[in-house]
PDB file of N, CA and C in Angstrom:
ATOM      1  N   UNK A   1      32.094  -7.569  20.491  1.00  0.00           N
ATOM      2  CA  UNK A   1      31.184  -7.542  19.363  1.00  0.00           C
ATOM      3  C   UNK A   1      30.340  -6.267  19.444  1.00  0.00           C
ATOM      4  N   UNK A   2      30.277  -5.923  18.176  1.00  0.00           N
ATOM      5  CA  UNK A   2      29.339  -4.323  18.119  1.00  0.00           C
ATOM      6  C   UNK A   2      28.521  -4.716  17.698  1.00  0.00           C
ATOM      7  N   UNK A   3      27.662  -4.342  18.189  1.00  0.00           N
ATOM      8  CA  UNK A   3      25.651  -4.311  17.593  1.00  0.00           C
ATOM      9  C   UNK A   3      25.075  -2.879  17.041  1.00  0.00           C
ATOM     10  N   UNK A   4      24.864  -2.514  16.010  1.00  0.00           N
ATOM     11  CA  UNK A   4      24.356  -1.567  15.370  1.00  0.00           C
ATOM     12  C   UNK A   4      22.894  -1.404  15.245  1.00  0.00           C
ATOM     13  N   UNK A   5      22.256  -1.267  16.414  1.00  0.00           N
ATOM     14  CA  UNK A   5      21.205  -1.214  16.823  1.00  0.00           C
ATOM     15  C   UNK A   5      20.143  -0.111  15.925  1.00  0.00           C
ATOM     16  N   UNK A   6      19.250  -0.600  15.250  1.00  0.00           N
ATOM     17  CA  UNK A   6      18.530   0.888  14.480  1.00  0.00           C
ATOM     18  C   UNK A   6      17.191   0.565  15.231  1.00  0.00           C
ATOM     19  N   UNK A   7      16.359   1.414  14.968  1.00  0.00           N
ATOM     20  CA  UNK A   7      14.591   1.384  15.452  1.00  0.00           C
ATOM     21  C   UNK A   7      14.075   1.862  14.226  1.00  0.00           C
ATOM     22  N   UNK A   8      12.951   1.666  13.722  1.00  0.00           N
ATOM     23  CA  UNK A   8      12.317   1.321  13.199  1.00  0.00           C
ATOM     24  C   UNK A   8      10.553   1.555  13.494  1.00  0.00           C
ATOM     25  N   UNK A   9      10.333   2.656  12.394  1.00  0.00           N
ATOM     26  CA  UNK A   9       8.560   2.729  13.205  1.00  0.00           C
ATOM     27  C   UNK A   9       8.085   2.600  11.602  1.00  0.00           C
ATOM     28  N   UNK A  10       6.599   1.642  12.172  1.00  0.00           N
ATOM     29  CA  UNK A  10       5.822   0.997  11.450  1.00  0.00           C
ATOM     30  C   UNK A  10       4.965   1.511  11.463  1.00  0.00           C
ATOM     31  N   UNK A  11       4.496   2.434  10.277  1.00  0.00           N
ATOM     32  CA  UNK A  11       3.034   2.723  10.072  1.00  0.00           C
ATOM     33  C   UNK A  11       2.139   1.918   8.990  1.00  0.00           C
ATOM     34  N   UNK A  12       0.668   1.921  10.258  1.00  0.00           N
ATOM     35  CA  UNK A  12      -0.376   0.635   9.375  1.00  0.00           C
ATOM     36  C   UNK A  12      -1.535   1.394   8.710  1.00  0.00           C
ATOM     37  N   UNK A  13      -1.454   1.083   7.762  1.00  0.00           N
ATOM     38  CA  UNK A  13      -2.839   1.951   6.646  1.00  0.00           C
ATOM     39  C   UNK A  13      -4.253   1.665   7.028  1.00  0.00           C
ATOM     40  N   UNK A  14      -5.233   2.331   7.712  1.00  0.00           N
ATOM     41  CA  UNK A  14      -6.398   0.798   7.899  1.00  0.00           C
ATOM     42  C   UNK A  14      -7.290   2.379   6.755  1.00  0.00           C
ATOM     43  N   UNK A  15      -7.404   1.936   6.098  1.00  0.00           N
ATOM     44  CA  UNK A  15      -9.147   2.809   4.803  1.00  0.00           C
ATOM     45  C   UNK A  15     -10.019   2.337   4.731  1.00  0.00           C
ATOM     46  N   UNK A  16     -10.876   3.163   4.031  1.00  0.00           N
ATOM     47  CA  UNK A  16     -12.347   2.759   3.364  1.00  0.00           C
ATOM     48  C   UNK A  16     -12.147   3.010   1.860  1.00  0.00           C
ATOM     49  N   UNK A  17     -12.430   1.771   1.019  1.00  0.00           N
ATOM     50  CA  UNK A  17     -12.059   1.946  -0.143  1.00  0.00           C
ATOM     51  C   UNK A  17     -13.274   2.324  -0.958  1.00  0.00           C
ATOM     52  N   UNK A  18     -13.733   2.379  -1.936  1.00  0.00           N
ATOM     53  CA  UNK A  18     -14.593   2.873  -2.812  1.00  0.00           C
ATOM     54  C   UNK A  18     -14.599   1.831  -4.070  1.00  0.00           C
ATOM     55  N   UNK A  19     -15.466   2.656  -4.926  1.00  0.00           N
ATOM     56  CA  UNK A  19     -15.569   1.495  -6.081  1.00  0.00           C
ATOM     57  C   UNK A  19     -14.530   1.986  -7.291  1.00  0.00           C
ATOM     58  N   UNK A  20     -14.049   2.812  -6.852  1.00  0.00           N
ATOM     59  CA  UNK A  20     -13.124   3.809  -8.358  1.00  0.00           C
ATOM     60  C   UNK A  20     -11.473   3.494  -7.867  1.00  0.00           C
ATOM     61  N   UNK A  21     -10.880   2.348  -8.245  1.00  0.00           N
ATOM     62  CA  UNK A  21      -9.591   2.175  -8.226  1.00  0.00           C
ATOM     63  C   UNK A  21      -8.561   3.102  -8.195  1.00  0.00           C
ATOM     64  N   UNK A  22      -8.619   3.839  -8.804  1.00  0.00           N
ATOM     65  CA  UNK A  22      -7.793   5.518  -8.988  1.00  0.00           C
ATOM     66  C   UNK A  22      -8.351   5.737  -7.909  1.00  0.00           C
ATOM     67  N   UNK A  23      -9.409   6.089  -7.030  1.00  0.00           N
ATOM     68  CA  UNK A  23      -9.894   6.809  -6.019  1.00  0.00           C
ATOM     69  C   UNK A  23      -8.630   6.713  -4.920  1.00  0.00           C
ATOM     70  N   UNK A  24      -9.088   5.252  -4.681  1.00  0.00           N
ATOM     71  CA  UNK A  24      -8.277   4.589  -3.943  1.00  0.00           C
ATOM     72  C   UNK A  24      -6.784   4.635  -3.798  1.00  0.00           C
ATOM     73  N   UNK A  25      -6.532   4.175  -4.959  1.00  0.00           N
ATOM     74  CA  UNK A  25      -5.092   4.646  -4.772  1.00  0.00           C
ATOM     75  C   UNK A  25      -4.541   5.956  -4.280  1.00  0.00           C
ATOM     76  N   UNK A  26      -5.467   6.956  -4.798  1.00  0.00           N
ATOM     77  CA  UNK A  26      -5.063   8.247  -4.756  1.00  0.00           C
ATOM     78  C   UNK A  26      -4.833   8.562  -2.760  1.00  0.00           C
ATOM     79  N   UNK A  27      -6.071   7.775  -2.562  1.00  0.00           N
ATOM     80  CA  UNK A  27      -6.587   8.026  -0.785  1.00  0.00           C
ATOM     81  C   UNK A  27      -5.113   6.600  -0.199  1.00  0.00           C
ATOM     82  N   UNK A  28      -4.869   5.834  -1.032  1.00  0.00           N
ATOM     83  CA  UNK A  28      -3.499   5.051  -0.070  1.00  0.00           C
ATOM     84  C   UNK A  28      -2.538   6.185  -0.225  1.00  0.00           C
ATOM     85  N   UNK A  29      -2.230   6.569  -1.236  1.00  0.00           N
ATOM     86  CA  UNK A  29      -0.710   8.010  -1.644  1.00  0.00           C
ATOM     87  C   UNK A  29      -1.021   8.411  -0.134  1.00  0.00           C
ATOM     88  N   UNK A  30      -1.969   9.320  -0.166  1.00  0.00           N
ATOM     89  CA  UNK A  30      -2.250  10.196   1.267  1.00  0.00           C
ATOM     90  C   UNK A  30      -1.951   9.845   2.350  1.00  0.00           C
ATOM     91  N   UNK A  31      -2.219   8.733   2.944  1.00  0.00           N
ATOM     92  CA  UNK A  31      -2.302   7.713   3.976  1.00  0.00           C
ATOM     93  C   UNK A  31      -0.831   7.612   3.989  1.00  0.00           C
ATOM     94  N   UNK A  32      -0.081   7.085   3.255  1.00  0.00           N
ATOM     95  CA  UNK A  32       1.609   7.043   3.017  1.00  0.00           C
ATOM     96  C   UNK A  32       1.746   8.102   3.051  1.00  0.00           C
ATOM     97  N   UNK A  33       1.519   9.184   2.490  1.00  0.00           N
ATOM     98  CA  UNK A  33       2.343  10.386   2.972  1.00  0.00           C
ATOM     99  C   UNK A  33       2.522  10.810   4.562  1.00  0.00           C
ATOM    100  N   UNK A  34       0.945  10.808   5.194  1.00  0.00           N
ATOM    101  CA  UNK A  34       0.877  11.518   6.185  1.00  0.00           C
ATOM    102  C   UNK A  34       2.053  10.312   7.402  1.00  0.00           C
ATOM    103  N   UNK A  35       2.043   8.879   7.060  1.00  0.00           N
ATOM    104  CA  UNK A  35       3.027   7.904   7.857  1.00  0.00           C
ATOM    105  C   UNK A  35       3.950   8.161   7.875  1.00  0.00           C
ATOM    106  N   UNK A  36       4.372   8.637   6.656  1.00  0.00           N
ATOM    107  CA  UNK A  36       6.088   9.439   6.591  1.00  0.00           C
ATOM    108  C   UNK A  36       6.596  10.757   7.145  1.00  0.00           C
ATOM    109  N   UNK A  37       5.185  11.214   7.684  1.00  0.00           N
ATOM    110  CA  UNK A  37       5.677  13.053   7.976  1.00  0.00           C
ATOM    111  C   UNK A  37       5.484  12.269   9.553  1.00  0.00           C
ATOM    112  N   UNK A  38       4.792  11.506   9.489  1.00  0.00           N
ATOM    113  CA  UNK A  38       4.611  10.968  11.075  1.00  0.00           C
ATOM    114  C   UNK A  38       5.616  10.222  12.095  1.00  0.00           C
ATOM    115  N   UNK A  39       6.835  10.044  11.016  1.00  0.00           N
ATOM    116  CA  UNK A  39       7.959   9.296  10.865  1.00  0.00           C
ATOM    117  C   UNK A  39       8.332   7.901  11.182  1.00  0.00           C
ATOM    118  N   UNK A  40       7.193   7.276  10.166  1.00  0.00           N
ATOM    119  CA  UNK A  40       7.179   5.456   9.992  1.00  0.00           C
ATOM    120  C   UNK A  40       8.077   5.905   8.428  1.00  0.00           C
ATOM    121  N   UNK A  41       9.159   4.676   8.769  1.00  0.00           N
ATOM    122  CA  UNK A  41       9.968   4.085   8.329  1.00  0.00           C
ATOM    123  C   UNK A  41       9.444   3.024   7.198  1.00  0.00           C
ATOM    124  N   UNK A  42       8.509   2.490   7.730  1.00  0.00           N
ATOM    125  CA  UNK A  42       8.118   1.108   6.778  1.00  0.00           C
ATOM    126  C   UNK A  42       6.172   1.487   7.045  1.00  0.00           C
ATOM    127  N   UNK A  43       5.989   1.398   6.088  1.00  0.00           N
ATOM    128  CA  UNK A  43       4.354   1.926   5.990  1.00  0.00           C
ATOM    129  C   UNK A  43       3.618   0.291   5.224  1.00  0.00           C
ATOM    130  N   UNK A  44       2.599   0.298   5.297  1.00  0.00           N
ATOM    131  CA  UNK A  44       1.817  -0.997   5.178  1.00  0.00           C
ATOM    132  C   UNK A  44       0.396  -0.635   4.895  1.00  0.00           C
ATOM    133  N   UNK A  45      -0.133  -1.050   3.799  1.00  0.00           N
ATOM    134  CA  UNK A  45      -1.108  -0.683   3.004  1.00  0.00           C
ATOM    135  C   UNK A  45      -1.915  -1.965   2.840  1.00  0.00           C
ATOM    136  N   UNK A  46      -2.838  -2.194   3.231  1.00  0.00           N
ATOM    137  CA  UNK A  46      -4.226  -3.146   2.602  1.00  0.00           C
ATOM    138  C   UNK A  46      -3.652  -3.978   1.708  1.00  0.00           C
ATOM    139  N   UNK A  47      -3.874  -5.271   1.376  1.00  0.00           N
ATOM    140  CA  UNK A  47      -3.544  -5.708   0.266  1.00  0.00           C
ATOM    141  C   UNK A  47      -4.355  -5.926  -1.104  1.00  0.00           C
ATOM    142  N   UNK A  48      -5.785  -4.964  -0.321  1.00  0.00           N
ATOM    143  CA  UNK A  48      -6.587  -5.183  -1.640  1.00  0.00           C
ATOM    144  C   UNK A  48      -6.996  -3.787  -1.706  1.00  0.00           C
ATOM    145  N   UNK A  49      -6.476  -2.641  -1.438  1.00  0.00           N
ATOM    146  CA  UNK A  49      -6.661  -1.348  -1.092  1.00  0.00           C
ATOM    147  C   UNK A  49      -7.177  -0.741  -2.416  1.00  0.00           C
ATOM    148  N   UNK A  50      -6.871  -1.324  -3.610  1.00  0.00           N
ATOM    149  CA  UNK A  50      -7.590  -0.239  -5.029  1.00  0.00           C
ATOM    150  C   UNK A  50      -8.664  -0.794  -5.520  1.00  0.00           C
ATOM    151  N   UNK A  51      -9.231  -1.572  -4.302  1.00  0.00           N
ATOM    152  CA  UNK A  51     -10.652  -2.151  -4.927  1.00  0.00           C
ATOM    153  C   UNK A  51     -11.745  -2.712  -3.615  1.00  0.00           C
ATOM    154  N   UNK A  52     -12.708  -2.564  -3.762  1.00  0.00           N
ATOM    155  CA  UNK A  52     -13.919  -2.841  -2.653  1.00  0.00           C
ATOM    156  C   UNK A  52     -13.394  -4.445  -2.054  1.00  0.00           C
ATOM    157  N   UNK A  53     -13.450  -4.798  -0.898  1.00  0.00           N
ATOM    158  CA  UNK A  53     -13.106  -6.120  -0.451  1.00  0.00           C
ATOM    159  C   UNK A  53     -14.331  -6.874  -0.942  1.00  0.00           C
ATOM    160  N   UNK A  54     -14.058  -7.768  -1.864  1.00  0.00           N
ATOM    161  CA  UNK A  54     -14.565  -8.913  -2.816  1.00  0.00           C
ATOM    162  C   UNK A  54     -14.635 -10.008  -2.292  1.00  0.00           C
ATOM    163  N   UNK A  55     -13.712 -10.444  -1.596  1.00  0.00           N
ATOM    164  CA  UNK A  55     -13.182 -11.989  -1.204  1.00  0.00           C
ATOM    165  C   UNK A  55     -14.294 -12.855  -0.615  1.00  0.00           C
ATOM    166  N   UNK A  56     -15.520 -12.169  -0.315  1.00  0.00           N
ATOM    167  CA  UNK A  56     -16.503 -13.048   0.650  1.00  0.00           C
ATOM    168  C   UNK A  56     -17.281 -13.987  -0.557  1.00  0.00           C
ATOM    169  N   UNK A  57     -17.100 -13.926  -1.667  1.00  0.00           N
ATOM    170  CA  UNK A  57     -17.478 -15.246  -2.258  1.00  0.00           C
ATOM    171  C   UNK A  57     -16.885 -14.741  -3.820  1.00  0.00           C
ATOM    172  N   UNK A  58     -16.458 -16.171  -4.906  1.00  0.00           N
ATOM    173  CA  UNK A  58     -15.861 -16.158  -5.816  1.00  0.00           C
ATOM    174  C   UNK A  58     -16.518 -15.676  -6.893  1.00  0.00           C
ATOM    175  N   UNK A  59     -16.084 -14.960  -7.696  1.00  0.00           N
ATOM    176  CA  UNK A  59     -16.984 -13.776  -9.381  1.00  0.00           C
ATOM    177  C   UNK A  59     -15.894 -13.723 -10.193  1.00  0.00           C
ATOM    178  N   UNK A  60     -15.942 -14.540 -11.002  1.00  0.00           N
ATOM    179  CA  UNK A  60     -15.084 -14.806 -12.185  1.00  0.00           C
ATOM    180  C   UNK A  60     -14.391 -12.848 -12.630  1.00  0.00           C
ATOM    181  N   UNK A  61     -15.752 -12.168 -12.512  1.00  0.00           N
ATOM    182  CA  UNK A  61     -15.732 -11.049 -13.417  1.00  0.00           C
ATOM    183  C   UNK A  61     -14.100 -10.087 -12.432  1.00  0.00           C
ATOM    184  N   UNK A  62     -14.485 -10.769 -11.200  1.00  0.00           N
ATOM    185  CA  UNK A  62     -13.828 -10.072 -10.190  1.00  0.00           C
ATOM    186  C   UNK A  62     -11.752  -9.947 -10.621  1.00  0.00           C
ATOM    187  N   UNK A  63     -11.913 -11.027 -11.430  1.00  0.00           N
ATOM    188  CA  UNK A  63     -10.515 -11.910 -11.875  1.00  0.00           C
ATOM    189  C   UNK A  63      -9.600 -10.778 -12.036  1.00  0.00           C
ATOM    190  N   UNK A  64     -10.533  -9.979 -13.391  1.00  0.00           N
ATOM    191  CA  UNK A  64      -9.965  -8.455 -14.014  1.00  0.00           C
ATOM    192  C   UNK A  64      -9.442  -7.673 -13.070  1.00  0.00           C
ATOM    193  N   UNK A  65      -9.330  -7.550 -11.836  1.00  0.00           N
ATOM    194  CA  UNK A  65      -8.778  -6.096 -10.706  1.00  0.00           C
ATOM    195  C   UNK A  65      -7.577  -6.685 -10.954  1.00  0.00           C
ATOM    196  N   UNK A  66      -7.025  -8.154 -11.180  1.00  0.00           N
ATOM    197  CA  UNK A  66      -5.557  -8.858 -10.808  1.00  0.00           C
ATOM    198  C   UNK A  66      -4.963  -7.911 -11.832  1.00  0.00           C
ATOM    199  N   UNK A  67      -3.341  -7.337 -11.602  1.00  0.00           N
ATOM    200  CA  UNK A  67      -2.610  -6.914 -12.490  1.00  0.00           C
ATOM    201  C   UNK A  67      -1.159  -7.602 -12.603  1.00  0.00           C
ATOM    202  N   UNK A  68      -0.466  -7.716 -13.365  1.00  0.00           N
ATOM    203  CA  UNK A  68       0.727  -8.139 -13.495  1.00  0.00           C
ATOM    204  C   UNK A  68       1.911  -7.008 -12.311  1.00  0.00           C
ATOM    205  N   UNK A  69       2.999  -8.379 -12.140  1.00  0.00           N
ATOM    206  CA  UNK A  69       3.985  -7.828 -11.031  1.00  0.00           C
ATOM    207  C   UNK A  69       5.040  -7.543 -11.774  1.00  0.00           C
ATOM    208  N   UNK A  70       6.140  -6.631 -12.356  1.00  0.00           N
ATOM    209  CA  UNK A  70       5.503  -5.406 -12.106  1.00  0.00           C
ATOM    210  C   UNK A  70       4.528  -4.835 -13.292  1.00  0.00           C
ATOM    211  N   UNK A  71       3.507  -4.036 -12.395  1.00  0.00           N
ATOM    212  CA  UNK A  71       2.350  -3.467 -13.300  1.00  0.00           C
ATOM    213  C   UNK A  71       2.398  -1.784 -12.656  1.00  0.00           C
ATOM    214  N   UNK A  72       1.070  -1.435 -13.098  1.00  0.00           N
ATOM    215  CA  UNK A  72       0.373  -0.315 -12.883  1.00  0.00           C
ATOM    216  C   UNK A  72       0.443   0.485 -11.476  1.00  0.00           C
ATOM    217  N   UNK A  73       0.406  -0.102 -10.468  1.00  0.00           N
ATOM    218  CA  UNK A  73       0.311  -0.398  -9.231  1.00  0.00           C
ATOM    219  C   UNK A  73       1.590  -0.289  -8.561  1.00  0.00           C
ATOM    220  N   UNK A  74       1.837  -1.409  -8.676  1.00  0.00           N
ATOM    221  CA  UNK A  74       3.702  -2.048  -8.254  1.00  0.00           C
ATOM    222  C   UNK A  74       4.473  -0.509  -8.684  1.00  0.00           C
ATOM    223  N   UNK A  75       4.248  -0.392  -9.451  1.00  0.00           N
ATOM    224  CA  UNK A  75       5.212   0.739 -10.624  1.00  0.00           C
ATOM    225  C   UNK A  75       5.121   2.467  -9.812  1.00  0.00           C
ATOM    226  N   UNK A  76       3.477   2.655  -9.876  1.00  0.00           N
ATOM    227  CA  UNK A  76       3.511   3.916  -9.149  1.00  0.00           C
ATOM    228  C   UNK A  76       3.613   3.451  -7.226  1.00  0.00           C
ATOM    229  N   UNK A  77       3.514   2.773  -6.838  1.00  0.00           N
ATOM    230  CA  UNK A  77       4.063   2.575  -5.309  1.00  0.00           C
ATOM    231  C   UNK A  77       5.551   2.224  -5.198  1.00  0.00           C
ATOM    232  N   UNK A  78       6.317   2.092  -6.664  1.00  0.00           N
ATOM    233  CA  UNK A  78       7.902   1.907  -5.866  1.00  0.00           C
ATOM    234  C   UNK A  78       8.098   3.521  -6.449  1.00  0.00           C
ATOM    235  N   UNK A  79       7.711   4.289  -7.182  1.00  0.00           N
ATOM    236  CA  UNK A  79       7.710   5.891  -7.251  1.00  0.00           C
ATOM    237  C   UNK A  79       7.300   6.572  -6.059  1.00  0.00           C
ATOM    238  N   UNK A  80       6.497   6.458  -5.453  1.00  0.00           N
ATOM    239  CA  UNK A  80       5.975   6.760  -4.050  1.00  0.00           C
ATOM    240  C   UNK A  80       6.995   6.468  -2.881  1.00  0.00           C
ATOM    241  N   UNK A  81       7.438   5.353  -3.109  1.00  0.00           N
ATOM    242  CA  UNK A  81       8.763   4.967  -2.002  1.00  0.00           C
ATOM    243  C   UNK A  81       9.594   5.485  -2.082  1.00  0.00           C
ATOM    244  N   UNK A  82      10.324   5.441  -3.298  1.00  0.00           N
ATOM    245  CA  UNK A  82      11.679   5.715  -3.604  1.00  0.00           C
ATOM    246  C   UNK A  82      11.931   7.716  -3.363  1.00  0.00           C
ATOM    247  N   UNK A  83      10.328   8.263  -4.028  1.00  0.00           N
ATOM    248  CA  UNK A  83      10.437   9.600  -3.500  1.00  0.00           C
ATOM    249  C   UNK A  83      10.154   9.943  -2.315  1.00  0.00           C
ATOM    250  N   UNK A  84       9.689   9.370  -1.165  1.00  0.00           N
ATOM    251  CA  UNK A  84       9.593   9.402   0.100  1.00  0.00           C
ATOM    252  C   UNK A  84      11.139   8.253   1.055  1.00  0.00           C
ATOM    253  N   UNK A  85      11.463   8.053   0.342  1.00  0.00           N
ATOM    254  CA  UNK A  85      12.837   7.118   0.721  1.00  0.00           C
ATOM    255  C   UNK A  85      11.813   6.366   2.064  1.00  0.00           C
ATOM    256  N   UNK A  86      11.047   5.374   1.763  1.00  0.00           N
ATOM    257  CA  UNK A  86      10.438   4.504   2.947  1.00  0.00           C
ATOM    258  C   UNK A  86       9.881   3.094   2.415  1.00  0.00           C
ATOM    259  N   UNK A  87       9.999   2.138   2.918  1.00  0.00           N
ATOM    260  CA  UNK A  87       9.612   0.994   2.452  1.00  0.00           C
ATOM    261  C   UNK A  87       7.940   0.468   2.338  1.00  0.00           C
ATOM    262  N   UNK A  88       7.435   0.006   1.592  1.00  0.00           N
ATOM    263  CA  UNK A  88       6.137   0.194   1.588  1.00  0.00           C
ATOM    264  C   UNK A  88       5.751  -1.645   1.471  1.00  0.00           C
ATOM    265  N   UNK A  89       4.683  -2.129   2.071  1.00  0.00           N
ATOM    266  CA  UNK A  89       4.226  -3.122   2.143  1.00  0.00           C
ATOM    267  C   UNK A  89       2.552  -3.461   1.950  1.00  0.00           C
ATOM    268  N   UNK A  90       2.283  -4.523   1.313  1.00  0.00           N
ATOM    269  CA  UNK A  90       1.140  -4.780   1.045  1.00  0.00           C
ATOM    270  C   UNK A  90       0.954  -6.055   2.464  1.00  0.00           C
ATOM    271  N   UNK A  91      -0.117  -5.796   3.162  1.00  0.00           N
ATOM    272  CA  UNK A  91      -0.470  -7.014   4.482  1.00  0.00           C
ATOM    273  C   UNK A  91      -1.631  -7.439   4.154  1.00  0.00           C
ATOM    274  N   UNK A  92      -1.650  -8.648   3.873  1.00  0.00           N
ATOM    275  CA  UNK A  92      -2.385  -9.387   3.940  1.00  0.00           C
ATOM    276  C   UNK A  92      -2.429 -11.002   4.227  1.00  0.00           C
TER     277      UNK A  92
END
């Protein structure tokens, strides 16, 4: 039996996000880029990375950051992958 052994490097995103969604995103792009020149294979991004961490108590108003799958988001991060040929993950 043959085993086709690959390796695999995992780069983990840790940021400081801001209050400007575009900001953010713009500062995850970066973060993914520099994982890929660093040569992670599979990169991993915040799962709430285009917006200030909210979660410590419930705000209706907060509802609005949610976007549809695929959206805005989803859409420019599989452009980001597909032109960096690397798999990208949201952890949370």
């Amino acid at each position: 039996m043959t085993v086709n052994a690959r390796k695999y490097v995992v780069g983990l995103v840790q940021m400081r996000m801001g209050a400007d969604p575009e900001d953010n995103f713009a500062s995850a792009a970066q973060h993914v880029r520099e994982a890929a020149r660093a040569g992670a294979n599979i990169v991993c991004l915040p799962e709430l990375f285009r917006a200030q961490y909210f979660c410590q108590r419930e705000d209706v108003r907060l509802f609005d950051l949610a976007e549809a799958i695929p959206g805005p988001s989803t859409n420019k991060l599989a452009e980001l992958a597909r032109e960096l040929r690397r798999v990208l993950d949201l952890v949370g």
